[in-house]
PDB file of N, CA and C in Angstrom:
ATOM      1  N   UNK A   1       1.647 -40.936 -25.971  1.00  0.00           N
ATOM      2  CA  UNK A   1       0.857 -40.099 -25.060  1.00  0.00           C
ATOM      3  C   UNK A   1      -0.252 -39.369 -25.803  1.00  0.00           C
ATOM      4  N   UNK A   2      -1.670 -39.323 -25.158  1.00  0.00           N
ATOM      5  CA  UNK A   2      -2.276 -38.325 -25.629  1.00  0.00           C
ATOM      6  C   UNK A   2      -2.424 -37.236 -24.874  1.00  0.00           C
ATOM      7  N   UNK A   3      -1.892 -35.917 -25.259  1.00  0.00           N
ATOM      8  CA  UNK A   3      -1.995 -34.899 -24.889  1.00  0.00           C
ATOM      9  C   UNK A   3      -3.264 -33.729 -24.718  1.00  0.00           C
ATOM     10  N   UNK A   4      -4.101 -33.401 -24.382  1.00  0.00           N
ATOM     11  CA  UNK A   4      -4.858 -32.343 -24.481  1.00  0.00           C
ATOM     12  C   UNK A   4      -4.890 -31.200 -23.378  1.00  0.00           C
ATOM     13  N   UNK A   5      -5.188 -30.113 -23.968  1.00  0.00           N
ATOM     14  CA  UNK A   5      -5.495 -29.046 -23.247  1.00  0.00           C
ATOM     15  C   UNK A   5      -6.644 -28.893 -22.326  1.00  0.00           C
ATOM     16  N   UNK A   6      -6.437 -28.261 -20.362  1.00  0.00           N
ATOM     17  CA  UNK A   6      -7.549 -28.932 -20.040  1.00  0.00           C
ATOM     18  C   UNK A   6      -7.312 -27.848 -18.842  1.00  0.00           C
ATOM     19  N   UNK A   7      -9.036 -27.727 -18.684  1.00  0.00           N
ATOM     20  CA  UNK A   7      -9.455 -27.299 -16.925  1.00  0.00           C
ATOM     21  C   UNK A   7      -9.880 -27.862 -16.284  1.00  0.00           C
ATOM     22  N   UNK A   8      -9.818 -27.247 -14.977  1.00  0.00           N
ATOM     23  CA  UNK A   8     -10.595 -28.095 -14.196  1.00  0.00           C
ATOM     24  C   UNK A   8     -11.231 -27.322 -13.152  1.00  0.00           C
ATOM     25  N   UNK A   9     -12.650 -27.880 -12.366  1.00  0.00           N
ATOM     26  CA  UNK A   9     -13.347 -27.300 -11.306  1.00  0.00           C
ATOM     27  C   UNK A   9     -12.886 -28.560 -10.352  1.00  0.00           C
ATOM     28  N   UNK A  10     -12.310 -28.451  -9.455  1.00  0.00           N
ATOM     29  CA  UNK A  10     -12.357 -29.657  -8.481  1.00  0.00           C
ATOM     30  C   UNK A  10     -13.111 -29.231  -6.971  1.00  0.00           C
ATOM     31  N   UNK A  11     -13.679 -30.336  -6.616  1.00  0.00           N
ATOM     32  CA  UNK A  11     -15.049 -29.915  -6.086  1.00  0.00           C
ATOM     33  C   UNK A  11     -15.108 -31.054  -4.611  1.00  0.00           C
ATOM     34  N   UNK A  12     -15.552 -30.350  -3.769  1.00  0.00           N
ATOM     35  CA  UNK A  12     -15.341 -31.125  -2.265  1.00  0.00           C
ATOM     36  C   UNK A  12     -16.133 -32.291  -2.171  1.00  0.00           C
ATOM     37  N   UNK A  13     -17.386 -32.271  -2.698  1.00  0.00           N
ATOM     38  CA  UNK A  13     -18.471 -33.521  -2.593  1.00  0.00           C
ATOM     39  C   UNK A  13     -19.038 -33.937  -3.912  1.00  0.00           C
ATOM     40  N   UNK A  14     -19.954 -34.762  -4.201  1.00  0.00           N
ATOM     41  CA  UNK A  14     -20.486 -35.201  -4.711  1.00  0.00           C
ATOM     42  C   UNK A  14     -21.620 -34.181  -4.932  1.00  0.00           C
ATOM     43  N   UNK A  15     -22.669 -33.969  -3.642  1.00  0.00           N
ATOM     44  CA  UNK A  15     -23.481 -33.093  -3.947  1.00  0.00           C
ATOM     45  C   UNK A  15     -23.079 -31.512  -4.849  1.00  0.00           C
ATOM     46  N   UNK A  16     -22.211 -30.769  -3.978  1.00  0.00           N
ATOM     47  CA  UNK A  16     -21.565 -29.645  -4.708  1.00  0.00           C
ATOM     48  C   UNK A  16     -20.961 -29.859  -6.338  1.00  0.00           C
ATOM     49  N   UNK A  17     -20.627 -31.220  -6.430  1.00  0.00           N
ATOM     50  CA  UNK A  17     -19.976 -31.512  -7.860  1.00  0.00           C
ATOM     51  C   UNK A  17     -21.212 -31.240  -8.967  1.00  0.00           C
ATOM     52  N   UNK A  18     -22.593 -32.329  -8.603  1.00  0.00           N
ATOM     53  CA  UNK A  18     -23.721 -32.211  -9.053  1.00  0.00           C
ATOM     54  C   UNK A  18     -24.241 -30.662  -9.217  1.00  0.00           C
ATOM     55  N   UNK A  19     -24.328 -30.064  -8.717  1.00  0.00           N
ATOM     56  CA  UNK A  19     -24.982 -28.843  -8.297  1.00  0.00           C
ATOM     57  C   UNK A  19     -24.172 -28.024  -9.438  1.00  0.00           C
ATOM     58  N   UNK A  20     -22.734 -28.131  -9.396  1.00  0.00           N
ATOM     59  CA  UNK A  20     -22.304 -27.595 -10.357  1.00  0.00           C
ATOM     60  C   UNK A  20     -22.168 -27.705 -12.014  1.00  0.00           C
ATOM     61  N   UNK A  21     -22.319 -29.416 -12.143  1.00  0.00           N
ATOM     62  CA  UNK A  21     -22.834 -29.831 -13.666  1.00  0.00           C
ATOM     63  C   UNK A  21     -23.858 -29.427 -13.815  1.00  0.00           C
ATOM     64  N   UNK A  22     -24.701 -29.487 -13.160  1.00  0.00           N
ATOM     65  CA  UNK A  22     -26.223 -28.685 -13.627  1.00  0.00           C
ATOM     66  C   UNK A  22     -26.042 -27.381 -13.900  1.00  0.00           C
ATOM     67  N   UNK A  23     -25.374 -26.519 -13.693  1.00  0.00           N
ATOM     68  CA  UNK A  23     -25.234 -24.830 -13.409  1.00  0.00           C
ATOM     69  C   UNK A  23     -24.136 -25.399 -15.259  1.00  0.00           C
ATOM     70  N   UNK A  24     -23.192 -25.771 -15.566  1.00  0.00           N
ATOM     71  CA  UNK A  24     -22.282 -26.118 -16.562  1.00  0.00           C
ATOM     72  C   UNK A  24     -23.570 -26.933 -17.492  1.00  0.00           C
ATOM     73  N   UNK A  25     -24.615 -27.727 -17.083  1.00  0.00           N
ATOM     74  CA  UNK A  25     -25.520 -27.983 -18.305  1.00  0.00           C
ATOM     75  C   UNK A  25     -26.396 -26.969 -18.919  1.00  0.00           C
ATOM     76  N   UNK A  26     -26.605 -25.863 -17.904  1.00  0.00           N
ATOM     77  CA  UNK A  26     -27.666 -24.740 -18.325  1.00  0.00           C
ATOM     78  C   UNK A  26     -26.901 -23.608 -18.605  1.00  0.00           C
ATOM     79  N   UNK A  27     -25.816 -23.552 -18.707  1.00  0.00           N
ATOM     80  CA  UNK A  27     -24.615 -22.580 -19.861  1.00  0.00           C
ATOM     81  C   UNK A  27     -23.854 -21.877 -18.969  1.00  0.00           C
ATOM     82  N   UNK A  28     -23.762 -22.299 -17.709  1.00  0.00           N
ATOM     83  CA  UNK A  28     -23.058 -21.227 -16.770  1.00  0.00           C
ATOM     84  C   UNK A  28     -21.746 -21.128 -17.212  1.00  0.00           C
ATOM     85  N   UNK A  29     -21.248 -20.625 -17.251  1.00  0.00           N
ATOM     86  CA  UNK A  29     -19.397 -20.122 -17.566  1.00  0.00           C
ATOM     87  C   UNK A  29     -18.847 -20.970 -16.441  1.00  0.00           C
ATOM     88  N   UNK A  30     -17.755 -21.784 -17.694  1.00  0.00           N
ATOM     89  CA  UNK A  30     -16.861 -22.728 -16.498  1.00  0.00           C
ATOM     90  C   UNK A  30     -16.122 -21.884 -15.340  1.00  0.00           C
ATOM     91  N   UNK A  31     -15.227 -20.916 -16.047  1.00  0.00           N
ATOM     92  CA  UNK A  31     -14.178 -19.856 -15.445  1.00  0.00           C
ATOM     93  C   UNK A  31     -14.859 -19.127 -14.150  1.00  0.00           C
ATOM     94  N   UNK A  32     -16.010 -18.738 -14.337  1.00  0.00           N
ATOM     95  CA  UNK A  32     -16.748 -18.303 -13.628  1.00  0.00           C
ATOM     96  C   UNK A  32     -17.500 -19.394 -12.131  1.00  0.00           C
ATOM     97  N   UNK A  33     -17.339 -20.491 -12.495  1.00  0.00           N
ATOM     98  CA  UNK A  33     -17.667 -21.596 -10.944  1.00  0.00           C
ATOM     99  C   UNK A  33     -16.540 -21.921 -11.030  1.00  0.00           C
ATOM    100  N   UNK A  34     -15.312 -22.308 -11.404  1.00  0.00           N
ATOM    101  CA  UNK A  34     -14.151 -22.166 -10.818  1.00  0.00           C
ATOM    102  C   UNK A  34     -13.874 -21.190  -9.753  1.00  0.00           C
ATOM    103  N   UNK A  35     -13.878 -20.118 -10.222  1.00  0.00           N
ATOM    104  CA  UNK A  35     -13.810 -19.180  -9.447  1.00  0.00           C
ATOM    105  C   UNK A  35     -14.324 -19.154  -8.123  1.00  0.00           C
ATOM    106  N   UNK A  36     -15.577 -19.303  -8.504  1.00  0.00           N
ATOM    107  CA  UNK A  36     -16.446 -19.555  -7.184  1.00  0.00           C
ATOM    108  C   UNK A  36     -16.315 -20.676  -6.134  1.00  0.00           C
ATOM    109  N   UNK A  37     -16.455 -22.434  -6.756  1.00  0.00           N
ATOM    110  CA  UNK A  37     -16.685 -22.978  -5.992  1.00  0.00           C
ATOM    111  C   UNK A  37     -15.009 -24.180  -5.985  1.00  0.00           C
ATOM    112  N   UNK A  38     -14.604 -23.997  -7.212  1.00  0.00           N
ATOM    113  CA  UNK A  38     -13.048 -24.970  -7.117  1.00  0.00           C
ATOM    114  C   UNK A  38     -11.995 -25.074  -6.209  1.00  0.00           C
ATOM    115  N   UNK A  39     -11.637 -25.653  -5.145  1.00  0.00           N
ATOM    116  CA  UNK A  39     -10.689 -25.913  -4.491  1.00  0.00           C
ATOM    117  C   UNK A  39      -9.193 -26.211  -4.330  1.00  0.00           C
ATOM    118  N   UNK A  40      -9.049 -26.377  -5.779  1.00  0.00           N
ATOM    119  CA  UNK A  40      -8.059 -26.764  -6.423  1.00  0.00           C
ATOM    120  C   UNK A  40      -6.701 -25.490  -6.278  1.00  0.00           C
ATOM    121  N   UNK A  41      -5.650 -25.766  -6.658  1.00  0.00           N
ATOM    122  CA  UNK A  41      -4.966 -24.297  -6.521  1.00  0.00           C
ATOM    123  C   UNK A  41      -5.248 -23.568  -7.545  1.00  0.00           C
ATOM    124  N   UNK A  42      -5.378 -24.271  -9.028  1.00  0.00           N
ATOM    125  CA  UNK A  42      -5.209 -23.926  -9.822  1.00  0.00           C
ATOM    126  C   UNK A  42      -6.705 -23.096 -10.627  1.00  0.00           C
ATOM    127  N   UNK A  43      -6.894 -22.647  -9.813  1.00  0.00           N
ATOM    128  CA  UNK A  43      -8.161 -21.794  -9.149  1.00  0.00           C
ATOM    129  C   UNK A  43      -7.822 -20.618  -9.608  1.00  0.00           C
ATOM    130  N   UNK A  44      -6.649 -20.428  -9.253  1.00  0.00           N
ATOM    131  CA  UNK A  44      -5.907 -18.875  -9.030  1.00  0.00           C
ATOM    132  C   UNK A  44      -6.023 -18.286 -10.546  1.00  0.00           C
ATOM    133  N   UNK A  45      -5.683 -19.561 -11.521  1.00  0.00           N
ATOM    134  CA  UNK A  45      -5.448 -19.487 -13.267  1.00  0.00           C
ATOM    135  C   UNK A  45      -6.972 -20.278 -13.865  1.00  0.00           C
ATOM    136  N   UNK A  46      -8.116 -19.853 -13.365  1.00  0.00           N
ATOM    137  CA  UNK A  46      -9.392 -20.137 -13.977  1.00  0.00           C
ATOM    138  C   UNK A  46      -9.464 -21.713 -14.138  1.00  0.00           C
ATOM    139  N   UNK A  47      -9.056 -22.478 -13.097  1.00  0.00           N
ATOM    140  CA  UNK A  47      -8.913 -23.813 -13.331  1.00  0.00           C
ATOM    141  C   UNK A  47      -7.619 -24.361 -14.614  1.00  0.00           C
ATOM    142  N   UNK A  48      -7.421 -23.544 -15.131  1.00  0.00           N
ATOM    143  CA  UNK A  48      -6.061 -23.850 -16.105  1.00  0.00           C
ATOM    144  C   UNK A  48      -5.102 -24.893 -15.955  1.00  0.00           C
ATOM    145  N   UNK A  49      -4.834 -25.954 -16.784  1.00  0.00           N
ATOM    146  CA  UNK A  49      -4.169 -27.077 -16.369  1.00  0.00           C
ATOM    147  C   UNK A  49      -2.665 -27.053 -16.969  1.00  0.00           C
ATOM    148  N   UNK A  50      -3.293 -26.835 -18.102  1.00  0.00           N
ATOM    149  CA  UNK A  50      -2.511 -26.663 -19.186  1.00  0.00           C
ATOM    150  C   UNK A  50      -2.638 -28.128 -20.186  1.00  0.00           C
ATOM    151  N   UNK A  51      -1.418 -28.193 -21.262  1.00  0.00           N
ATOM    152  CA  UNK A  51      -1.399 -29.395 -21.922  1.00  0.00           C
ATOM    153  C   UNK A  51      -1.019 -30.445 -21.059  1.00  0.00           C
ATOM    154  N   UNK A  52      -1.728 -31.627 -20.920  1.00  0.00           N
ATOM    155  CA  UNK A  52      -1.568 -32.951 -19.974  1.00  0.00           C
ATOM    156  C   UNK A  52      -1.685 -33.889 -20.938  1.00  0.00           C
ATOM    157  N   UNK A  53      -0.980 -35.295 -20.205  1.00  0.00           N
ATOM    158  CA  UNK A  53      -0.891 -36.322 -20.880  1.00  0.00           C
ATOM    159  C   UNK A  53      -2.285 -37.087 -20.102  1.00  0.00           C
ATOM    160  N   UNK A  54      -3.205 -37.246 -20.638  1.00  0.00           N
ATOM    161  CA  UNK A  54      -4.384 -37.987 -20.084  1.00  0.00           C
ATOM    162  C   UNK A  54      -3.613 -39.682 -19.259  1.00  0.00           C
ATOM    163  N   UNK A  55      -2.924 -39.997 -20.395  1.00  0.00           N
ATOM    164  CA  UNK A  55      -2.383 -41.513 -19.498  1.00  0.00           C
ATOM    165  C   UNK A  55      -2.478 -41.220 -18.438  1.00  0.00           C
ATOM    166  N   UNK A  56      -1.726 -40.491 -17.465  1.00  0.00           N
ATOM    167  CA  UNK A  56      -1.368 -39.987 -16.323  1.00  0.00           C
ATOM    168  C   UNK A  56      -2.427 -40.218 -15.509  1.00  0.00           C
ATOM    169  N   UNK A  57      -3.726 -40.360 -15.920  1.00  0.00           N
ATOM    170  CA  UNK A  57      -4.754 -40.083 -14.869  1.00  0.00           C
ATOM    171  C   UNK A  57      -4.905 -41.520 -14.803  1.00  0.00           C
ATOM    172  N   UNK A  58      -5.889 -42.204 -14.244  1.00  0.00           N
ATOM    173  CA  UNK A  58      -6.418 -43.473 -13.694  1.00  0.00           C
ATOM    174  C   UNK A  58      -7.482 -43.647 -14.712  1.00  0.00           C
ATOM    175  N   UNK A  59      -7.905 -45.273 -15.160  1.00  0.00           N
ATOM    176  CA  UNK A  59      -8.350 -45.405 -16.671  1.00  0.00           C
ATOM    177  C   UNK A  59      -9.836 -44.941 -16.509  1.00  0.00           C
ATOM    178  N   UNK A  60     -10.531 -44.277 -15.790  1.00  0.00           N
ATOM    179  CA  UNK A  60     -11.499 -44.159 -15.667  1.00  0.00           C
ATOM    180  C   UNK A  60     -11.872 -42.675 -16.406  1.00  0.00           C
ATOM    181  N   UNK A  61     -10.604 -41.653 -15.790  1.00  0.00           N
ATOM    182  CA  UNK A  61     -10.797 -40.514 -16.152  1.00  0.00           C
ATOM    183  C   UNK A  61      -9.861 -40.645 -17.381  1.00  0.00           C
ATOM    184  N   UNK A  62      -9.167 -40.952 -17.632  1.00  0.00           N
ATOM    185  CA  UNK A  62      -8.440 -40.772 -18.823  1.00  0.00           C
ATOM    186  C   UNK A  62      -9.660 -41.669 -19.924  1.00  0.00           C
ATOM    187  N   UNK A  63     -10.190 -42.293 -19.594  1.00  0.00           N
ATOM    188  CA  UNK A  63     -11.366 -42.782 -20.691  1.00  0.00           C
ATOM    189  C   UNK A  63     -12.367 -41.647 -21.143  1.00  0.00           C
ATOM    190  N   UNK A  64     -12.920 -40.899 -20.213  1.00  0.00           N
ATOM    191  CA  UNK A  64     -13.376 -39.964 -20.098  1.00  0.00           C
ATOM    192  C   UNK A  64     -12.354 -38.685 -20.758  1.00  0.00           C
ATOM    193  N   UNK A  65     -11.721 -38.226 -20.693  1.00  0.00           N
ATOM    194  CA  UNK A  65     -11.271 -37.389 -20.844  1.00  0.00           C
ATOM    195  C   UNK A  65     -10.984 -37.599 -22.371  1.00  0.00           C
ATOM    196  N   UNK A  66     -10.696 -38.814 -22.663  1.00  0.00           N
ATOM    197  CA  UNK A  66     -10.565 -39.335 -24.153  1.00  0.00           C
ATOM    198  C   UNK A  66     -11.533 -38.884 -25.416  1.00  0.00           C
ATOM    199  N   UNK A  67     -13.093 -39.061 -24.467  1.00  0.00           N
ATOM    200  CA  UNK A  67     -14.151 -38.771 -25.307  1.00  0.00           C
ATOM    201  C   UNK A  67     -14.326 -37.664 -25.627  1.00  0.00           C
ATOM    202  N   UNK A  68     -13.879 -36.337 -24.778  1.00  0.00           N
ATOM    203  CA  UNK A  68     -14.070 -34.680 -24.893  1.00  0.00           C
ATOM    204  C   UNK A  68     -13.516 -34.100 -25.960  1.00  0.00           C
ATOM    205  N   UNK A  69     -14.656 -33.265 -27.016  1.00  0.00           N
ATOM    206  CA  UNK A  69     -14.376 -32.688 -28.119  1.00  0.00           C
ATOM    207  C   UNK A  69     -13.960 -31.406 -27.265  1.00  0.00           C
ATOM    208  N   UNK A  70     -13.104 -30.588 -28.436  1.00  0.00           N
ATOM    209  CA  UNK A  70     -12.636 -28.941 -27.629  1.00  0.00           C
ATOM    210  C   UNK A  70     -14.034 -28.484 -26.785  1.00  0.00           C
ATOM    211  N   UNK A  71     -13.940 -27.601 -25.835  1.00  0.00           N
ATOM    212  CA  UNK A  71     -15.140 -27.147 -25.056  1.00  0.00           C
ATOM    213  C   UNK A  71     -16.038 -27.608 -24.338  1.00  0.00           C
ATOM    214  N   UNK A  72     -16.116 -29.262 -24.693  1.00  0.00           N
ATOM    215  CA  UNK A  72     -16.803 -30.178 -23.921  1.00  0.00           C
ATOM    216  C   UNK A  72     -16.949 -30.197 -22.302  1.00  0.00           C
ATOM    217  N   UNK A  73     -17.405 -30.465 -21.283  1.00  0.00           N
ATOM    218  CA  UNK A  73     -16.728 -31.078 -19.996  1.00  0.00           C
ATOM    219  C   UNK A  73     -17.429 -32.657 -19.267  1.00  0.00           C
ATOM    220  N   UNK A  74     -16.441 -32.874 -18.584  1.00  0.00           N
ATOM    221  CA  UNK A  74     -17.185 -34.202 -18.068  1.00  0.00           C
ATOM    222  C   UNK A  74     -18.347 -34.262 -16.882  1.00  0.00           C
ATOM    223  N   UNK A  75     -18.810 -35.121 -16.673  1.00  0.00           N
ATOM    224  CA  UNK A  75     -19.764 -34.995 -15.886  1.00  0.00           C
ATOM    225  C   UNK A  75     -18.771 -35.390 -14.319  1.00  0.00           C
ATOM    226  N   UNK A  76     -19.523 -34.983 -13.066  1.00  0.00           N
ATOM    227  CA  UNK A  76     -18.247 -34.991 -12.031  1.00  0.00           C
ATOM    228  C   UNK A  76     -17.068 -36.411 -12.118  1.00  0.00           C
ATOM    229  N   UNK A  77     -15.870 -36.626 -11.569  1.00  0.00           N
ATOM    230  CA  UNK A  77     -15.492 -37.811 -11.704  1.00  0.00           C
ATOM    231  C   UNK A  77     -14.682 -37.995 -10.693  1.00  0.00           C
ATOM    232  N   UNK A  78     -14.744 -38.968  -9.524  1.00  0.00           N
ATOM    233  CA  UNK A  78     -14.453 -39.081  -8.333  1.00  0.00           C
ATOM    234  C   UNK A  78     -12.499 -38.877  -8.258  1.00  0.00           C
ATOM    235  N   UNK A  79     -12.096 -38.612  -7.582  1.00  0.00           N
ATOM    236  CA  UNK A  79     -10.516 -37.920  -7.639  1.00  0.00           C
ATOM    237  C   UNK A  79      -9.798 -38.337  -6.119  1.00  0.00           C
ATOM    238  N   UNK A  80     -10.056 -39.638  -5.631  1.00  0.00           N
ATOM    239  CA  UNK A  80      -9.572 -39.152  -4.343  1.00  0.00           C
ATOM    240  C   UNK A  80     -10.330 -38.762  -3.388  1.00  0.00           C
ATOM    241  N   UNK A  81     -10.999 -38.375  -2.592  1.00  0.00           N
ATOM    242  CA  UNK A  81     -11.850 -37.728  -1.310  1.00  0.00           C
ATOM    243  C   UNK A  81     -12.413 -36.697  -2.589  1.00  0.00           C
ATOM    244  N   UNK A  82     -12.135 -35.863  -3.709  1.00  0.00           N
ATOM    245  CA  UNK A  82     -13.055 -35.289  -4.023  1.00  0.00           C
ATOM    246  C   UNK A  82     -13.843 -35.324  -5.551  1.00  0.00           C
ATOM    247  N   UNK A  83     -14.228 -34.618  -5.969  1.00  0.00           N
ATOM    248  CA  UNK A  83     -14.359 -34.763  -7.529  1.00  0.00           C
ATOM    249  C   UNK A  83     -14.576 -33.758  -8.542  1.00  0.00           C
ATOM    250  N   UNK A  84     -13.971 -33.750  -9.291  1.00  0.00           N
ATOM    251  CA  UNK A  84     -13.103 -33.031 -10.917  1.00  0.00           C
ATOM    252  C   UNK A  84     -14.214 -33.174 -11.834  1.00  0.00           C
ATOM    253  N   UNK A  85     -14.833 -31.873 -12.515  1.00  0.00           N
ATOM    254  CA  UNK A  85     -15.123 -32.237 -13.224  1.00  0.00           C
ATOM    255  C   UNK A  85     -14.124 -31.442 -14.423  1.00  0.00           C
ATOM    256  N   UNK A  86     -13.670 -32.118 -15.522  1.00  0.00           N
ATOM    257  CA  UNK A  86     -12.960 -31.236 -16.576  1.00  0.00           C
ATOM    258  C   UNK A  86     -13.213 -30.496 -17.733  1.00  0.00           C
ATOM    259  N   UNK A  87     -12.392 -29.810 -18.471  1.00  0.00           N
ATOM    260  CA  UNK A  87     -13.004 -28.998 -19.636  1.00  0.00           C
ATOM    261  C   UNK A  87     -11.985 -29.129 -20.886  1.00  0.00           C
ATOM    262  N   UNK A  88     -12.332 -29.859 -21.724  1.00  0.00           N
ATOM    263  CA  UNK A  88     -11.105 -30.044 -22.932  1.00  0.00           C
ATOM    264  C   UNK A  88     -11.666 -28.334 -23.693  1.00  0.00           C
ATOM    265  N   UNK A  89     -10.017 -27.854 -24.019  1.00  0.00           N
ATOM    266  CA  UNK A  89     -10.056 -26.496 -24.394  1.00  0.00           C
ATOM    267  C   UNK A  89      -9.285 -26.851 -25.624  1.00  0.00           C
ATOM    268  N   UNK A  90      -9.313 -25.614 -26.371  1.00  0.00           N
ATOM    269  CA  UNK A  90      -8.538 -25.548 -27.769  1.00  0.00           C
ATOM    270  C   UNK A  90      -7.372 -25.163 -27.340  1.00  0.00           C
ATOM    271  N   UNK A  91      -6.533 -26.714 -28.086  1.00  0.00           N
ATOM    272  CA  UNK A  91      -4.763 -26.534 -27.585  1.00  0.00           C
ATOM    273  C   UNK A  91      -4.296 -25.135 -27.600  1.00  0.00           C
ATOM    274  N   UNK A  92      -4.488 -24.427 -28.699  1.00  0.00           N
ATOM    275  CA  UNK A  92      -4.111 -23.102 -28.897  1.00  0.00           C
ATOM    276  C   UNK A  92      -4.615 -22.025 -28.804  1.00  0.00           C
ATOM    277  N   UNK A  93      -5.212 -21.990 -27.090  1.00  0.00           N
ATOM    278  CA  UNK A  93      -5.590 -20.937 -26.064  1.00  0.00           C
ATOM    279  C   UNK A  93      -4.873 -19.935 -26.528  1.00  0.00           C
TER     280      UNK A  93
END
């Protein structure tokens, strides 16, 4: 398994997903559009995932998620009806 530490903004559309990588390319604070625009539950804990086994995801995002140095995030990535974008964090938050 590869394990990493991880957030997430999960996001209703495509457009809103976009809207929000741009706001995450020009330095906006992840914790901070979580807050705002994430749907997710885990909303409540700043998008907080915790340690995950990437396998787990579908090879698209776990490819992706593969490439993320600590602090990194991905660009949106379709999830089902919505889309995730993630944040590899330092295991030892």
């Amino acid at each position: 398994p590869k394990v990493v530490s991880l957030a997430e903004i999960q996001l209703i559309n495509l457009k809103q997903a976009d809207s929000v990588y741009t706001a995450l390319l020009s330095g906006a604070d992840f914790a901070t559009l979580v807050l705002k625009y994430s749907i997710s539950p885990s909303r409540e804990i700043k998008g907080y995932l915790g340690d995950v086994n990437i396998k787990h995801f579908s090879d698209n995002i776990s490819v992706a998620l593969s490439d993320l140095n600590e602090g990194e995030f991905t660009k949106p990535l379709r999830y089902g009806e919505h889309y995730i974008i993630f944040k590899r964090l330092n295991l030892y938050n």
